[in-house]
C-alpha atoms as a PDB file:
ATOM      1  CA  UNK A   1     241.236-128.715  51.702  1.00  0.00           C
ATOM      2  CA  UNK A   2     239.992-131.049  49.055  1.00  0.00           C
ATOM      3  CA  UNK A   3     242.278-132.397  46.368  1.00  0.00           C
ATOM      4  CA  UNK A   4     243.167-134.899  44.229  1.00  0.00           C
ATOM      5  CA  UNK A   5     246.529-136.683  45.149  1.00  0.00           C
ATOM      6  CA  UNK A   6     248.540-139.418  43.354  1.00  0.00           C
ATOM      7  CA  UNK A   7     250.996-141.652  45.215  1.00  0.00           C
ATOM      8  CA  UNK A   8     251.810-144.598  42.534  1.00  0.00           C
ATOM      9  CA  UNK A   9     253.799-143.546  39.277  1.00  0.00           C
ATOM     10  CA  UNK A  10     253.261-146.494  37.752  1.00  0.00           C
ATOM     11  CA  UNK A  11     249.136-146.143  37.797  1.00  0.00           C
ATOM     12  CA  UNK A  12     248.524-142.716  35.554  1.00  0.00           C
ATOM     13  CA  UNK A  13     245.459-141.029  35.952  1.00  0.00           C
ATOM     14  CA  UNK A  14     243.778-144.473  37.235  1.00  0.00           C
ATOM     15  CA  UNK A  15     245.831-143.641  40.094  1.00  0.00           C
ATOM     16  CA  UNK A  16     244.645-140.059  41.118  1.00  0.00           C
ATOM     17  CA  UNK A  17     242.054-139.895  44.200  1.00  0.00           C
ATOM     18  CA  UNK A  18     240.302-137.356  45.663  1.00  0.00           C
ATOM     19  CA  UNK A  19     241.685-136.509  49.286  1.00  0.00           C
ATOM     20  CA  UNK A  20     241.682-134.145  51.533  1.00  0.00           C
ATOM     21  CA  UNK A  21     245.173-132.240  52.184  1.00  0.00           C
ATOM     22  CA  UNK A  22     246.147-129.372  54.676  1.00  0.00           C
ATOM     23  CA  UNK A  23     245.659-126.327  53.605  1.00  0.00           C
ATOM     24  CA  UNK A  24     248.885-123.922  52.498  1.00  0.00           C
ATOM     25  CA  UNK A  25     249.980-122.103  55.558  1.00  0.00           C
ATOM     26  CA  UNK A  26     250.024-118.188  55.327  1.00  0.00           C
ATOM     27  CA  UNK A  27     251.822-118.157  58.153  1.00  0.00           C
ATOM     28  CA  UNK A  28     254.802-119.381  55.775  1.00  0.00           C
ATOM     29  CA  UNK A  29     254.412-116.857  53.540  1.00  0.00           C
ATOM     30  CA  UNK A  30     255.378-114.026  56.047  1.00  0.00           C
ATOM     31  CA  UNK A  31     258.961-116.068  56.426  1.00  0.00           C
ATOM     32  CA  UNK A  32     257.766-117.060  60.022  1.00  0.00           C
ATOM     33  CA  UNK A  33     258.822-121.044  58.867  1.00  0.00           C
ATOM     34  CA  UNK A  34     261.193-120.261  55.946  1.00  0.00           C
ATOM     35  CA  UNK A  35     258.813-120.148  52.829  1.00  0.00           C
ATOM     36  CA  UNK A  36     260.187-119.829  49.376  1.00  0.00           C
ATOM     37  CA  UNK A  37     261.241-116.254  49.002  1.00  0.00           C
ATOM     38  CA  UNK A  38     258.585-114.469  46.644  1.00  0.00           C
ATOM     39  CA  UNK A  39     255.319-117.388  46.915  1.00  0.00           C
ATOM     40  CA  UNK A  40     251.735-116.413  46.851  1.00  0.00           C
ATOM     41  CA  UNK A  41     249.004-118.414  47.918  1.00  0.00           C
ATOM     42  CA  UNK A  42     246.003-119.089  45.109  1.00  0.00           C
ATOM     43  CA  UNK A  43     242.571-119.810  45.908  1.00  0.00           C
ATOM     44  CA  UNK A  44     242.216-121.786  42.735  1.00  0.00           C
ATOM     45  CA  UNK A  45     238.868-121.741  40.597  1.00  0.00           C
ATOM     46  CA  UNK A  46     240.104-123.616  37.748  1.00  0.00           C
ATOM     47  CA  UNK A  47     242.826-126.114  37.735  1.00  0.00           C
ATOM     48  CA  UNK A  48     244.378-127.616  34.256  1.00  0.00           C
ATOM     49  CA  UNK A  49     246.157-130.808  33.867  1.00  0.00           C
ATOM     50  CA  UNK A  50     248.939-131.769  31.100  1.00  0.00           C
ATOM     51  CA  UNK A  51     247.778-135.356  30.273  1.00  0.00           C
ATOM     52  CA  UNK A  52     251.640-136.678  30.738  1.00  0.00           C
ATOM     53  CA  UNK A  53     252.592-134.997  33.400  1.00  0.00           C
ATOM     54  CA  UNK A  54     252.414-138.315  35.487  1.00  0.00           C
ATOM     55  CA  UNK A  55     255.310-139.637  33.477  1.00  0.00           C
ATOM     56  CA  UNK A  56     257.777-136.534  34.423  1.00  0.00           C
ATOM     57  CA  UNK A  57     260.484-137.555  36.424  1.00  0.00           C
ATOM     58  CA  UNK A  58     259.762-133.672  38.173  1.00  0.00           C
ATOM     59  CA  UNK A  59     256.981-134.696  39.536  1.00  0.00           C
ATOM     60  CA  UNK A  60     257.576-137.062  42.181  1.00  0.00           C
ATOM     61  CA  UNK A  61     260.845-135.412  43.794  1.00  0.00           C
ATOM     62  CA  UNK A  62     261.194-132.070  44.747  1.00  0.00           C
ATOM     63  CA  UNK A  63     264.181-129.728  44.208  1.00  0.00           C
ATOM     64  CA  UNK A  64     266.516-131.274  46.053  1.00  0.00           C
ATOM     65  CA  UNK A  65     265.667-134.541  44.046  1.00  0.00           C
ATOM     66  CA  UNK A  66     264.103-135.893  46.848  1.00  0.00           C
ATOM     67  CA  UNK A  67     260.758-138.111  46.898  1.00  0.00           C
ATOM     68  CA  UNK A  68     257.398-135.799  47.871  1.00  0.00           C
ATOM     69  CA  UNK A  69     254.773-138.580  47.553  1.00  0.00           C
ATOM     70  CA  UNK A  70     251.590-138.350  47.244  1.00  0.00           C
ATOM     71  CA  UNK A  71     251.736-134.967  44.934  1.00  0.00           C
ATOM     72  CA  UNK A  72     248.986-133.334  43.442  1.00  0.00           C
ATOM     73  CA  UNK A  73     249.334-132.892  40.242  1.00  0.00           C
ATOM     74  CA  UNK A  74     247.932-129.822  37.565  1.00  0.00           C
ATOM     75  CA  UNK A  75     250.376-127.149  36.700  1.00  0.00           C
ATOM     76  CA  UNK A  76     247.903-124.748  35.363  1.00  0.00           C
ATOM     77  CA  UNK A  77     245.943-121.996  37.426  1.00  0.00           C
ATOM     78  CA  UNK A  78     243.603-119.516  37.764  1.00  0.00           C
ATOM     79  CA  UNK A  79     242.465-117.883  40.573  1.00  0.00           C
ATOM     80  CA  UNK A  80     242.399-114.868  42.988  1.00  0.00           C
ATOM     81  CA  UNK A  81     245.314-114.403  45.544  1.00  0.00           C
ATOM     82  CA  UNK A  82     244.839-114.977  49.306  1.00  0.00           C
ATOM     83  CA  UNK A  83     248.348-114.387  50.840  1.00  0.00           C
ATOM     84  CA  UNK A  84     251.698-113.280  49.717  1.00  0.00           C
ATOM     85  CA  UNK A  85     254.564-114.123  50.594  1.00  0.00           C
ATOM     86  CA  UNK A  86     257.900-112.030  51.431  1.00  0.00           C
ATOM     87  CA  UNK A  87     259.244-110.788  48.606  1.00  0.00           C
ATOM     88  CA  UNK A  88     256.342-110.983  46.179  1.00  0.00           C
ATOM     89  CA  UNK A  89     256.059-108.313  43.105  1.00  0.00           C
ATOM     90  CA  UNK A  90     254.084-107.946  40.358  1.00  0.00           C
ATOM     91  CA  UNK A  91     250.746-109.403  42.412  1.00  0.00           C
ATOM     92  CA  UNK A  92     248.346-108.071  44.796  1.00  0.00           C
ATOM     93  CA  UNK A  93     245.708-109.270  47.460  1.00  0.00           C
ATOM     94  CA  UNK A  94     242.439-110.193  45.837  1.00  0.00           C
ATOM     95  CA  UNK A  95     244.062-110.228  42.282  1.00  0.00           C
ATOM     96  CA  UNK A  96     242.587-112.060  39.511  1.00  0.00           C
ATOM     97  CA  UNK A  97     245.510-114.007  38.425  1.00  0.00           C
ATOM     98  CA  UNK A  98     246.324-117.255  36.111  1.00  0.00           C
ATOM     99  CA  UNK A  99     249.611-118.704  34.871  1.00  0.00           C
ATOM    100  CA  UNK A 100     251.598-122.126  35.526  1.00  0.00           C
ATOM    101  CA  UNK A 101     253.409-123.591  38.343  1.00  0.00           C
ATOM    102  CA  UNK A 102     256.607-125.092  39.134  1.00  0.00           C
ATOM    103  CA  UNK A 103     257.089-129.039  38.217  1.00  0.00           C
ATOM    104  CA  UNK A 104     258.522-129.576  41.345  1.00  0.00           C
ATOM    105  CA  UNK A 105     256.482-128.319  43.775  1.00  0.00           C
ATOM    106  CA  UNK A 106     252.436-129.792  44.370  1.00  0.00           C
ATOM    107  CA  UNK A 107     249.995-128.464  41.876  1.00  0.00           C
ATOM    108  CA  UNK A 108     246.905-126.864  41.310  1.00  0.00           C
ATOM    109  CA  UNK A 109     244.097-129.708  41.539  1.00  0.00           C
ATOM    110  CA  UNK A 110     242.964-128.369  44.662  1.00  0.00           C
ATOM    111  CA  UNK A 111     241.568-126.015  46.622  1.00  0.00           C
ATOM    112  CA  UNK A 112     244.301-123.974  47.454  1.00  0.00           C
ATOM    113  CA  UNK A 113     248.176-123.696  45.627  1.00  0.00           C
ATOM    114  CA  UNK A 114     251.325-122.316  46.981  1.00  0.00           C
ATOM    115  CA  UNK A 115     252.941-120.783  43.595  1.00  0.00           C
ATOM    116  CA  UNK A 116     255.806-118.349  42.479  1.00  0.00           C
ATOM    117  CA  UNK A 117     254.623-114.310  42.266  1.00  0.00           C
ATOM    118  CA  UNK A 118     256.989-114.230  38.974  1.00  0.00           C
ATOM    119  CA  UNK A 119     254.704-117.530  37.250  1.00  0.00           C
ATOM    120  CA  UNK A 120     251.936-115.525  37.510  1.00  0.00           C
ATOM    121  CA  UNK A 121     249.951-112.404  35.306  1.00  0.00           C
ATOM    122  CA  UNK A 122     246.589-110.952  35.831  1.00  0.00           C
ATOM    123  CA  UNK A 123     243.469-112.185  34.562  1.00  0.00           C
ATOM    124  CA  UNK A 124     241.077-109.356  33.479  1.00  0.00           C
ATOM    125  CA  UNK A 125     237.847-109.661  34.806  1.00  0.00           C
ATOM    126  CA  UNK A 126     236.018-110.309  31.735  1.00  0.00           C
ATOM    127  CA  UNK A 127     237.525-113.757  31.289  1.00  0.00           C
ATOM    128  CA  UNK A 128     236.045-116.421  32.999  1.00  0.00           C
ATOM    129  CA  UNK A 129     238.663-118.616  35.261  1.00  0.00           C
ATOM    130  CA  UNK A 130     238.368-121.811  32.551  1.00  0.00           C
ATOM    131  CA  UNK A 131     239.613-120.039  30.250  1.00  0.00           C
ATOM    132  CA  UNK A 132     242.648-118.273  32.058  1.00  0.00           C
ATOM    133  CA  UNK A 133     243.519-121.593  33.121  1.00  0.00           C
ATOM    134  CA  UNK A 134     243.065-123.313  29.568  1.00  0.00           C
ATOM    135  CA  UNK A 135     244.997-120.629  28.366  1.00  0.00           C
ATOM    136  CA  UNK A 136     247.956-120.657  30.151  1.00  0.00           C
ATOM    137  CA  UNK A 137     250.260-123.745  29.472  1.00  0.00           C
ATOM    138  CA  UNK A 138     249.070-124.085  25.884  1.00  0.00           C
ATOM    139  CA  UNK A 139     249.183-120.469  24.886  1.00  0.00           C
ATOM    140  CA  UNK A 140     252.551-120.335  26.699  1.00  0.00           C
ATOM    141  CA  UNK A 141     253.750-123.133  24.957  1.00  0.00           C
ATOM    142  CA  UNK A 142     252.329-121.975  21.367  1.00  0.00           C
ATOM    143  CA  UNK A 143     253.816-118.700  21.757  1.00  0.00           C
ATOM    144  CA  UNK A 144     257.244-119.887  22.958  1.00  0.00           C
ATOM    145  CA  UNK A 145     257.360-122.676  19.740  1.00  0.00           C
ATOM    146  CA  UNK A 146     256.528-119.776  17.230  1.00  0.00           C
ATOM    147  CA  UNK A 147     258.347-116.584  18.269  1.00  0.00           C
ATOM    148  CA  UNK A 148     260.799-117.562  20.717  1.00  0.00           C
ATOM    149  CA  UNK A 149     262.172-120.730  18.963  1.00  0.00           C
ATOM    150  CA  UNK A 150     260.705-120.981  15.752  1.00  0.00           C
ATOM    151  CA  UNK A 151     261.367-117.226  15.006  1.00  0.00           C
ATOM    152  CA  UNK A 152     258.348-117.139  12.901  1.00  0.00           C
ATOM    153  CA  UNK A 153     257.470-113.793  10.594  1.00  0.00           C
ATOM    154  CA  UNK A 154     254.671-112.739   8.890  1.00  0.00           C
ATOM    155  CA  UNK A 155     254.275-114.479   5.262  1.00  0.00           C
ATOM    156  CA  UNK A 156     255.778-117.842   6.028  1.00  0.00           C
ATOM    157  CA  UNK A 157     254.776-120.743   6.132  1.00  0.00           C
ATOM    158  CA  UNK A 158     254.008-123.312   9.191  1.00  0.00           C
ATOM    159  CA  UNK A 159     253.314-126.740   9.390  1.00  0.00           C
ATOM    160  CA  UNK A 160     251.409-127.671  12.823  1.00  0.00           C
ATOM    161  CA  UNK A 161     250.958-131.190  13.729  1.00  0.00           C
ATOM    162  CA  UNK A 162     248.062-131.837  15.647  1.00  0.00           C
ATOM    163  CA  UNK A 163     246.395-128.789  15.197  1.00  0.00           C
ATOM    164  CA  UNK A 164     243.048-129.867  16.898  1.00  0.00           C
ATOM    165  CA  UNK A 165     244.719-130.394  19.674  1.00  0.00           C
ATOM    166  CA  UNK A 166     244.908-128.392  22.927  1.00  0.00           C
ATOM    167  CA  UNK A 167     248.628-126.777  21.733  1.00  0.00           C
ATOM    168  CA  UNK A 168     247.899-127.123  18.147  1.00  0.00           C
ATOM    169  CA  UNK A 169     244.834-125.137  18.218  1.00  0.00           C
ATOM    170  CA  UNK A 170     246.293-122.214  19.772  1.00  0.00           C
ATOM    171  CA  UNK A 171     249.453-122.176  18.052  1.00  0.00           C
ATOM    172  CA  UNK A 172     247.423-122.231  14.443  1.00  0.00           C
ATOM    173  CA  UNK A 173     245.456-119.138  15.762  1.00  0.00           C
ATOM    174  CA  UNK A 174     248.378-117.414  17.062  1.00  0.00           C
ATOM    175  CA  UNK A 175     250.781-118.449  13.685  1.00  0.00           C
ATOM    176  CA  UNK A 176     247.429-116.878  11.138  1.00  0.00           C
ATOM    177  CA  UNK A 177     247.090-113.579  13.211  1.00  0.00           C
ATOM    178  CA  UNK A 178     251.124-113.147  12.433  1.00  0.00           C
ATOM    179  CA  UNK A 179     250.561-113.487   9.132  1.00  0.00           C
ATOM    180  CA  UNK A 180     251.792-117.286   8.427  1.00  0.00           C
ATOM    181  CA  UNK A 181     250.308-119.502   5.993  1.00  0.00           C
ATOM    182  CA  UNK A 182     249.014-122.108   8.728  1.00  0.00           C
ATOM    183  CA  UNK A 183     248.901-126.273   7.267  1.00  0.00           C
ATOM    184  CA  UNK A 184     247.371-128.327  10.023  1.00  0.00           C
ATOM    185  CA  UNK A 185     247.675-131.955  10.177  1.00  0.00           C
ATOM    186  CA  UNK A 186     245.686-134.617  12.204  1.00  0.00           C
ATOM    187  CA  UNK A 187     243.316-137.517  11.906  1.00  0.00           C
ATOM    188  CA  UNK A 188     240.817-137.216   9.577  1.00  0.00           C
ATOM    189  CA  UNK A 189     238.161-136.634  12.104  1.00  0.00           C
ATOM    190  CA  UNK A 190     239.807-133.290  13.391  1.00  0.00           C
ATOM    191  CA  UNK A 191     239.574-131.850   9.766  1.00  0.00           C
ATOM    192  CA  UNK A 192     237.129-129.428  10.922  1.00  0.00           C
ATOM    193  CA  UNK A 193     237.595-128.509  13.929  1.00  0.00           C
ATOM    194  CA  UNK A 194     242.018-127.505  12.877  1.00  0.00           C
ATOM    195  CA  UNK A 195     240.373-125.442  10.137  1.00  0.00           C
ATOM    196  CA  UNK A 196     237.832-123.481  12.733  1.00  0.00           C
ATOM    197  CA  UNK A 197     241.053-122.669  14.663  1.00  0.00           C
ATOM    198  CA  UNK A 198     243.023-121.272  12.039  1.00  0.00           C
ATOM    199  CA  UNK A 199     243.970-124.069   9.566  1.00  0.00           C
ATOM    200  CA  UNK A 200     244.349-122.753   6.022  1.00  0.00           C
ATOM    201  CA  UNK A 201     244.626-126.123   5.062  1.00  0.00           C
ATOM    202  CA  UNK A 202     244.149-129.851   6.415  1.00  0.00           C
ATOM    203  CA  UNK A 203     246.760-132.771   6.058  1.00  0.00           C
ATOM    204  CA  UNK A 204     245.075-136.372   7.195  1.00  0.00           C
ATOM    205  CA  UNK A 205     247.847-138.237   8.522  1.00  0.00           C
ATOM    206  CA  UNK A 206     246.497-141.563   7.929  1.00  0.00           C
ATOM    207  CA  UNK A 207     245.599-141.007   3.938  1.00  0.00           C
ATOM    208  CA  UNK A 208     247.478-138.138   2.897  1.00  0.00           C
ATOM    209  CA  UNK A 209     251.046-137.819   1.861  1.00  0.00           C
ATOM    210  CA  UNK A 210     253.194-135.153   3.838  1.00  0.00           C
ATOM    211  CA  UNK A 211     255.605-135.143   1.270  1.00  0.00           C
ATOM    212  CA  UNK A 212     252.918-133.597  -1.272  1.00  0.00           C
ATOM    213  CA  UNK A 213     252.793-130.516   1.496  1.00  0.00           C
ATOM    214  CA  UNK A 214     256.592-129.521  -0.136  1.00  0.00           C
ATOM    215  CA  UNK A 215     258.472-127.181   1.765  1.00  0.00           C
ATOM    216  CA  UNK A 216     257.645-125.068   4.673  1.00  0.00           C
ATOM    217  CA  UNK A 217     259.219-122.471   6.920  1.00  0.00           C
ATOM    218  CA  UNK A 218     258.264-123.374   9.899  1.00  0.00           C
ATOM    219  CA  UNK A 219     257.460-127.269  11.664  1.00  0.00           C
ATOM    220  CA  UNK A 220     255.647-127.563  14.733  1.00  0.00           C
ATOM    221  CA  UNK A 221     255.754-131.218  15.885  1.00  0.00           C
ATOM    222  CA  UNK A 222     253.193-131.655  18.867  1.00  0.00           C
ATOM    223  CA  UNK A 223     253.466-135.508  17.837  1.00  0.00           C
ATOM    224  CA  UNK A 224     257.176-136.763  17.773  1.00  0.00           C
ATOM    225  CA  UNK A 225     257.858-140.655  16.251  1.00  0.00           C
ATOM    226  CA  UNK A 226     257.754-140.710  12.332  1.00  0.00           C
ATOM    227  CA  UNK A 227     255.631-138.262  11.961  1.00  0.00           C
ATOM    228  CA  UNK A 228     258.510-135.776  13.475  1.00  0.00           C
ATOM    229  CA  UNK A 229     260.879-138.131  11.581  1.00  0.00           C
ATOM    230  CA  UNK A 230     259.623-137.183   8.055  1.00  0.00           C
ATOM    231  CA  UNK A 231     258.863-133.595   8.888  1.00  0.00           C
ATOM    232  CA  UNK A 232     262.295-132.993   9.075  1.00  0.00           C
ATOM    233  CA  UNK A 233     262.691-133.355   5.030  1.00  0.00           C
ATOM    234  CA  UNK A 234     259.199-130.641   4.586  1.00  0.00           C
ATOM    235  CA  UNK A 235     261.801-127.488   6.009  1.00  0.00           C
ATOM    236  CA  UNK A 236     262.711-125.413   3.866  1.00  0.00           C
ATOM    237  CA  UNK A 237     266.674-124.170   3.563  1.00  0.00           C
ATOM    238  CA  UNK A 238     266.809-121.758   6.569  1.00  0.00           C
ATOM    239  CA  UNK A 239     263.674-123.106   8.385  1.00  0.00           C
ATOM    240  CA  UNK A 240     262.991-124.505  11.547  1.00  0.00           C
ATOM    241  CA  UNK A 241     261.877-127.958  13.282  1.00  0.00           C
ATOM    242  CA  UNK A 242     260.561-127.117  16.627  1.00  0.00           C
ATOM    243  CA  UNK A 243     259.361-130.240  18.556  1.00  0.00           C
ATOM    244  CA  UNK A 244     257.870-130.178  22.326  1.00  0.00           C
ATOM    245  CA  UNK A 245     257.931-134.272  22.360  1.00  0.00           C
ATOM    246  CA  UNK A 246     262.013-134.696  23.243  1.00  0.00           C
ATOM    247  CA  UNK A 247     264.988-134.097  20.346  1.00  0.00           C
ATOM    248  CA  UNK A 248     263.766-134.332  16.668  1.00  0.00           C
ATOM    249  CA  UNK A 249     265.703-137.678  15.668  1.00  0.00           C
ATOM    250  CA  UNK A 250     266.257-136.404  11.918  1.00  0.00           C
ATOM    251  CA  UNK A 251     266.967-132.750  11.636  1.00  0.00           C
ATOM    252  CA  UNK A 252     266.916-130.776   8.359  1.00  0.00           C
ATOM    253  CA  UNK A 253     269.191-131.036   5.637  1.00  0.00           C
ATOM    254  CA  UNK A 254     269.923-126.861   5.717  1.00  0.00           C
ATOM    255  CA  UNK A 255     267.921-125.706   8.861  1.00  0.00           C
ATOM    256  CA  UNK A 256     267.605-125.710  12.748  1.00  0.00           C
ATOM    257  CA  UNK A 257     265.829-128.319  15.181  1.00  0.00           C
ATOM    258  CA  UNK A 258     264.860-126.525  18.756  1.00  0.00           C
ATOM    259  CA  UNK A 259     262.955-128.829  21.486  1.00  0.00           C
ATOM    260  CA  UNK A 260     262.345-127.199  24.219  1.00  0.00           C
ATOM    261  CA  UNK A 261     260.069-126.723  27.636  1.00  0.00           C
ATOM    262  CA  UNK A 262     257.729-124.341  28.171  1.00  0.00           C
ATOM    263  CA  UNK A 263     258.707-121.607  31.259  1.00  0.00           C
ATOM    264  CA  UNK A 264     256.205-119.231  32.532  1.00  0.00           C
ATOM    265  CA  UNK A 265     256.480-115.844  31.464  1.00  0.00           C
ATOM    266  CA  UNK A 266     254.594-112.993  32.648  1.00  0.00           C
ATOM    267  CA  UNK A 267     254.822-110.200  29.909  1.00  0.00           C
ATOM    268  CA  UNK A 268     253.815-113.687  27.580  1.00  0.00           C
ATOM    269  CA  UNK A 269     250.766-114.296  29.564  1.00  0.00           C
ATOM    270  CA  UNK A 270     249.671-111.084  29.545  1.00  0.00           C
ATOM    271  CA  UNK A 271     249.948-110.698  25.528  1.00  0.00           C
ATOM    272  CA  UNK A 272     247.740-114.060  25.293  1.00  0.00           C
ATOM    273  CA  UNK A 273     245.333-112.502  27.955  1.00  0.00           C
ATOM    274  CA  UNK A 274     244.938-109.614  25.712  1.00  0.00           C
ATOM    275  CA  UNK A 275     244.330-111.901  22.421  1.00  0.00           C
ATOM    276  CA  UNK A 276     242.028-114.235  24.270  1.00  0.00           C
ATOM    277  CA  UNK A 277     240.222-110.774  25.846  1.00  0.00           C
ATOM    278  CA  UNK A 278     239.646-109.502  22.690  1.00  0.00           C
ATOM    279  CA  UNK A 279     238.616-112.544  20.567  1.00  0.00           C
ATOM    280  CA  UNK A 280     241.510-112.811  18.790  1.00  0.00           C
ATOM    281  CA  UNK A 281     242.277-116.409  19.920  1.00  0.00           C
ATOM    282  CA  UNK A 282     239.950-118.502  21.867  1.00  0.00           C
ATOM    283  CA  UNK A 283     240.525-121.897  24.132  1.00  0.00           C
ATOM    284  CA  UNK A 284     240.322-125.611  22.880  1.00  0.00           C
ATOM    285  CA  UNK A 285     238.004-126.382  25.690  1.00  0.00           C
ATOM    286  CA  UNK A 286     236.783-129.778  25.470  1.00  0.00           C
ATOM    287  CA  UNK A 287     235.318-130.456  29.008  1.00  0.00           C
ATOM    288  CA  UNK A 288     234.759-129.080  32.759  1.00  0.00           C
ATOM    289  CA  UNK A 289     234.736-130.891  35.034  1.00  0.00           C
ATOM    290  CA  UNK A 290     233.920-130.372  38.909  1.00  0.00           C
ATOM    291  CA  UNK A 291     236.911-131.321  41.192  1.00  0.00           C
ATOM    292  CA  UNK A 292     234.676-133.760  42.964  1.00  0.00           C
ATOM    293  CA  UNK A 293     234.353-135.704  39.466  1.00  0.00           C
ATOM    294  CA  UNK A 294     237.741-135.044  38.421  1.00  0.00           C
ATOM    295  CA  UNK A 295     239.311-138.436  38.535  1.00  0.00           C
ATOM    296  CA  UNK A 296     236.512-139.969  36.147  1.00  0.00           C
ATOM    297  CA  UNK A 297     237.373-136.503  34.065  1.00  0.00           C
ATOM    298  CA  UNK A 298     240.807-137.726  33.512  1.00  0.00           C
ATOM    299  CA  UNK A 299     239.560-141.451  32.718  1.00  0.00           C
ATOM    300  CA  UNK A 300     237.370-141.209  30.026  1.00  0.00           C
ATOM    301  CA  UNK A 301     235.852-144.014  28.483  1.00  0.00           C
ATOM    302  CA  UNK A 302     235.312-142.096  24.866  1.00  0.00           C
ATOM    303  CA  UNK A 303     238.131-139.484  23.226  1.00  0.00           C
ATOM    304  CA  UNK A 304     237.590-136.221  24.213  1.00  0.00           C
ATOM    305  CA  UNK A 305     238.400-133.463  21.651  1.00  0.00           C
ATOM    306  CA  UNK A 306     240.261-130.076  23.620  1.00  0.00           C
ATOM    307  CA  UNK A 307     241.456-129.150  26.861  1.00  0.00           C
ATOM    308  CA  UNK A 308     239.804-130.837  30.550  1.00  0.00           C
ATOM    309  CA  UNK A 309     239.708-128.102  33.020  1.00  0.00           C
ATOM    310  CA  UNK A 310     238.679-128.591  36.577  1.00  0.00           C
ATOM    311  CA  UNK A 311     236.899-126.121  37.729  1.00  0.00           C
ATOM    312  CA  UNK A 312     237.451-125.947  41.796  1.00  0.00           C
ATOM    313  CA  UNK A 313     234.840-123.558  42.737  1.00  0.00           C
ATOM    314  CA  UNK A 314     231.435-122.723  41.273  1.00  0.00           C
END
């Protein structure tokens, strides 16, 4: 099968070439060879990639800690289901599925991906693979930083830092249809686009002061450095500093600081299937890409606003 490997950790996406790679044996699956209890195999249409995920120490050893160069990369899937393994539940043959993968196992820029039954939740048949697999890690890790850590309720307030981005996109849609009072922040040139994904208001880091924002509930630091430094003073006595970039290095004077990583979670997926389904949240989609041009997809030479999504078959 075709797909696009990585062997040096030291080269980023430069690094990534398109190979080809054998194919996941079903054979496996059945527990003929001593598969991983409970693994499905994915015919994968649409493959997304987490632009750092080259720097994770996960992804060059496997479970045991042990090196499994070259890896391919992408942790995010959508796809229909071609084999299952022993123990599998909650999936069927031919199933429309989408979700994300484990770090330490190879990923899902390819043709085919061996993945965990329990990391995975149907995809209705109205929405197209792209957007199951745009979906999945950043509505995952939007819903997780609200609800799960961030304990958000309806009438607070939430501050969202890069909320043009991929994660801050959906997490401003998902915080507004709770019933938050959603302040985005970014560069000035994202203005627009945070507001047309749920932004009540717009915060330009480079000429506005976050201190004029006063307090909030809620802090959702996609960004880290100072930024996530002088958020910590904007929460409120009782509120919440939730960070995906590592441990906030200030924390509130009178609140919690959470960072976390996001795990897959069926019954989660399926709620952010239903939003997406019905138009309550859409994807920050910036390109698609074929996986034949997916190396010069991941090596722009101009920013590109929103999500890259490979899309493995037509």
């Amino acid at each position: 099968m075709k797909a696009i490997v990585v062997t040096d950790p030291s080269a980023g996406t430069a690094g990534m070439m398109l190979r080809e790679r054998p194919e996941p044996d079903a054979a496996r699956l059945a527990g003929l060879e001593g598969a991983n209890y409970g693994d499905v195999i994915v015919e994968v249409h649409a493959s997304g990639f987490t632009g750092n995920e080259l720097e994770w120490p996960s992804t060059w050893v496997d479970r045991r800690g042990l090196d499994r160069t070259p890896v391919i990369p992408g942790h995010e899937v959508a796809g229909v289901v071609t084999a299952l393994g022993y123990g599998t539940t909650g999936v069927s043959m031919g199933q429309r599925v989408f979700g994300i993968t484990d770090w330490t196992r190879d990923g899902t820029l390819a043709e085919h991906a061996v993945v965990e039954a329990r990391n995975l939740a149907p995809l209705p048949g109205d929405v197209d693979f792209t957007v199951g697999a745009g979906v999945a890690m950043t509505g995952l890790t939007a819903w997780q930083g609200l609800f799960e850590h961030g304990r958000l309720q309806s009438g607070q307030s939430i501050l969202v830092h890069g909320a043009a981005g991929a994660v801050g996109s959906m997490a401003s849609q998902l915080a507004r249809e709770a019933g938050a009072h959603v302040i985005g922040t970014g560069r000035a040139a994202d203005r627009q686009a945070a507001l047309d994904f749920g932004a009540h208001e717009f915060v330009d880091l480079d000429n506005d002061a976050l201190a004029d924002i006063g307090g909030v509930d809620l802090v959702f630091d996609m960004i880290g450095g100072d930024i996530g430094k002088r958020s910590a003073g904007l929460v409120r006595p009782g509120g919440t500093l939730v960070s995906v970039t590592g441990p906030p290095q200030v924390r509130p004077a009178d609140g919690r600081t959470v960072d976390f990583v996001v795990v897959s979670d069926r019954a989660q997926l399926g709620e952010i299937a239903r939003r997406v389904r019905d138009g309550r949240v859409r994807t920050n989609i910036g390109t698609v890409a074929a996986l034949d041009d997916a190396v010069a997809a991941f090596n722009p030479t101009a920013r590109v606003r929103g999500k890259t999504i490979i899309r493995v078959r037509p």
